[in-house]
Protein backbone atom coordinates (compact mmCIF):
# COMPACT_ATOMS: atom_id res chain seq x y z
CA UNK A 1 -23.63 -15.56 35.13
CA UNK A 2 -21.87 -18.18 36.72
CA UNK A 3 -20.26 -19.30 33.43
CA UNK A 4 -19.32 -15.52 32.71
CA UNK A 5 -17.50 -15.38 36.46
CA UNK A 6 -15.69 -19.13 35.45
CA UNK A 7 -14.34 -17.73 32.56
CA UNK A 8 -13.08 -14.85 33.93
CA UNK A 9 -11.06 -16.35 36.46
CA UNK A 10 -10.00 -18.57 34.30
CA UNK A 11 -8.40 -16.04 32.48
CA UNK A 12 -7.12 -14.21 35.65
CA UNK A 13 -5.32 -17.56 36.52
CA UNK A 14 -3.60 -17.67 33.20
CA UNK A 15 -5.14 -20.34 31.77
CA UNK A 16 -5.27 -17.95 28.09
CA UNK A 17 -1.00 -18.94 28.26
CA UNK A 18 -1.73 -21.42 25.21
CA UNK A 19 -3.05 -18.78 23.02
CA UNK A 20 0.17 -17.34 22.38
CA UNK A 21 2.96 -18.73 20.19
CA UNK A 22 6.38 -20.07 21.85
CA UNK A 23 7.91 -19.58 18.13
CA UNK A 24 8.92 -15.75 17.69
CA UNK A 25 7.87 -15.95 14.11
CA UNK A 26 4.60 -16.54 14.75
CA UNK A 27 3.79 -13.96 17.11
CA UNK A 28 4.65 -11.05 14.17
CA UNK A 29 2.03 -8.15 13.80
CA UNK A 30 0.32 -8.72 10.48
CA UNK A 31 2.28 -6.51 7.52
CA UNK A 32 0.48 -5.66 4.39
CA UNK A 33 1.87 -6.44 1.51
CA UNK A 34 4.66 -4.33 -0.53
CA UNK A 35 5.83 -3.75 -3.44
CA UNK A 36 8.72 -1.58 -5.90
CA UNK A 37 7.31 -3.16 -8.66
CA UNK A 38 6.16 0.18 -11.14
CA UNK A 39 6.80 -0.25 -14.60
CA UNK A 40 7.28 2.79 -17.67
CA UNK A 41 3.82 4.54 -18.68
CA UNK A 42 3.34 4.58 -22.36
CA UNK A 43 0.08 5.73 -22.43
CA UNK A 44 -1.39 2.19 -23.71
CA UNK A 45 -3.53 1.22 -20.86
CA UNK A 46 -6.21 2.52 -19.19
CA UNK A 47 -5.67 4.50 -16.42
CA UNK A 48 -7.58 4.22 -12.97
CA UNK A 49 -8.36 6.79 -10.83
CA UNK A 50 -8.93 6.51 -7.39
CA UNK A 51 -12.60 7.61 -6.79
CA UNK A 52 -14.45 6.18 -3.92
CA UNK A 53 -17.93 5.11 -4.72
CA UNK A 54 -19.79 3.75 -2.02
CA UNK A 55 -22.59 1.77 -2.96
CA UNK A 56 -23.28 -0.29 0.53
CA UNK A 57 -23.55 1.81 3.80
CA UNK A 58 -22.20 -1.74 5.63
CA UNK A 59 -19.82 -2.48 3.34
CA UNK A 60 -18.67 1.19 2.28
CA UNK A 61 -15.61 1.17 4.02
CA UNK A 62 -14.29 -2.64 2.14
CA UNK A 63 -15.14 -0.34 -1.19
CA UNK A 64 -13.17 2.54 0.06
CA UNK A 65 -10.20 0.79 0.93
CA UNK A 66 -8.41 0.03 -2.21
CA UNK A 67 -9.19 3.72 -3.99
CA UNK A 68 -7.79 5.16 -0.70
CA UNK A 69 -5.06 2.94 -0.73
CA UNK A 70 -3.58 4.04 -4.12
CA UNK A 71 -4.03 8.14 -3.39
CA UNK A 72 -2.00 7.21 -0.14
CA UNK A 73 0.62 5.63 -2.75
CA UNK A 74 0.39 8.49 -4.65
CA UNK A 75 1.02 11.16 -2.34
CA UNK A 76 3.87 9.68 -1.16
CA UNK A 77 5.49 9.33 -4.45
CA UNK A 78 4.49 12.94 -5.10
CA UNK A 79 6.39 13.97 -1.87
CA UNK A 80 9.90 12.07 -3.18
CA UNK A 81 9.69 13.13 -6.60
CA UNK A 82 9.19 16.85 -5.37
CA UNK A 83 12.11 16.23 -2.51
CA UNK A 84 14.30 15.39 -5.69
CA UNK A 85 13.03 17.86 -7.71
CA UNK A 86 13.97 20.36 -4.48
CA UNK A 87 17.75 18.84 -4.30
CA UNK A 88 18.30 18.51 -7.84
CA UNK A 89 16.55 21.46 -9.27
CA UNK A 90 15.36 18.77 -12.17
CA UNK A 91 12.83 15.79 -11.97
CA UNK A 92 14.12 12.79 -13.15
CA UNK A 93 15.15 12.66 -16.82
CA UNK A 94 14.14 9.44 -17.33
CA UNK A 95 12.48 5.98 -15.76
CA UNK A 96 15.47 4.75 -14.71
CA UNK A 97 16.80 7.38 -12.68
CA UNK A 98 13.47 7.78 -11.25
CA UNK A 99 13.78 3.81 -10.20
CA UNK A 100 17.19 4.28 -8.74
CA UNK A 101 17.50 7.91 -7.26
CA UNK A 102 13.63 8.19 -6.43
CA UNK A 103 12.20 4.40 -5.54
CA UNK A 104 15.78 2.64 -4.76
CA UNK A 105 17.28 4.82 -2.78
CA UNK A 106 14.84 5.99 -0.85
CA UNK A 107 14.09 2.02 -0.09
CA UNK A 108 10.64 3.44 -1.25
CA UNK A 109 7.73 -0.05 -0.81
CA UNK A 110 3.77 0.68 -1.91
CA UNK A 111 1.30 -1.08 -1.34
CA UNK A 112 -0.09 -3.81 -3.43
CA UNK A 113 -2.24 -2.61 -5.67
CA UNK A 114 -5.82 -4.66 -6.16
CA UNK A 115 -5.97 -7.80 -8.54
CA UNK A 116 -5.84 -6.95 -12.11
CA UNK A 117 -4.17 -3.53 -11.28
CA UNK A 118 -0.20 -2.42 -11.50
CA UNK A 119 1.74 1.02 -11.05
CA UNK A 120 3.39 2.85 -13.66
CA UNK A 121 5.26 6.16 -13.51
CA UNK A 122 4.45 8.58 -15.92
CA UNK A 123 8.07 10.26 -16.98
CA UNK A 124 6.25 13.59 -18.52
CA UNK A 125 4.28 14.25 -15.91
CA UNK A 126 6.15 13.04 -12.81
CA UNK A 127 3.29 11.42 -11.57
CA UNK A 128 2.73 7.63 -10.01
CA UNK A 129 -0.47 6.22 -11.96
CA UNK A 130 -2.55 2.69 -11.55
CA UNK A 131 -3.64 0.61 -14.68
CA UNK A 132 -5.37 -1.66 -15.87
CA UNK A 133 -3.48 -5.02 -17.05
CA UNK A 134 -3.83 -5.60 -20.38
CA UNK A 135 -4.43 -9.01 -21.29
């Protein structure tokens, strides 16, 4: 008890100052990593889909995480390509107008997919996808 009550005023009297970082850069929330990196589907990998399968009831939420993560991705891809789609009357004719009006200038930044995994945008069907690197 008496340690408890010592550490408490401790930290009443300041003495937690040290703990933070003089240097601004330091003292940054923690960003996930992003990325505009989506290549040209061609149909020649195998295509992921974002299924949650828990297997663990401690660790469930660790397996959910990265299938989550990519229908998050997704969904907000869907949501630009359909606000183009809305101003232009058209989707995108091809990749590279999908990279420049859709991903570039909409400063558009996913999140990185899990190791082993990249995104590709599928030009027929206007839709973001996740596969499998080839090696």
């Amino acid at each position: 008890m008496r340690i408890l009550l010592a550490l408490i005023m401790c930290l009443l009297a300041g003495c937690s100052d040290g703990l933070v970082s003089t240097d601004p850069s330091r003292n940054k929330p923690l960003q996930p990593k992003a990325t505009d990196d989506i290549g040209e589907f061609t149909g020649d990998k195998p295509v992921v889909t974002p299924d949650v399968k828990i297997t663990n009831p401690i660790t469930g939420p660790l397996e959910a995480y990265g299938p989550l993560k990519q229908r998050i991705a997704g969904l907000s891809l869907d949501h630009a390509v359909n606000m183009f789609h809305a101003l232009e009357g058209r989707y995108p004719k091809d990749y590279d107008e999908f990279m420049q009006r859709v991903i570039r200038e909409n400063k558009i930044q996913l999140p990185e997919p899990t190791k082993g995994l990249h995104y590709e945008y599928d030009v027929e069907n206007h839709k973001l996808l996740v596969v499998k690197d080839v090696e």
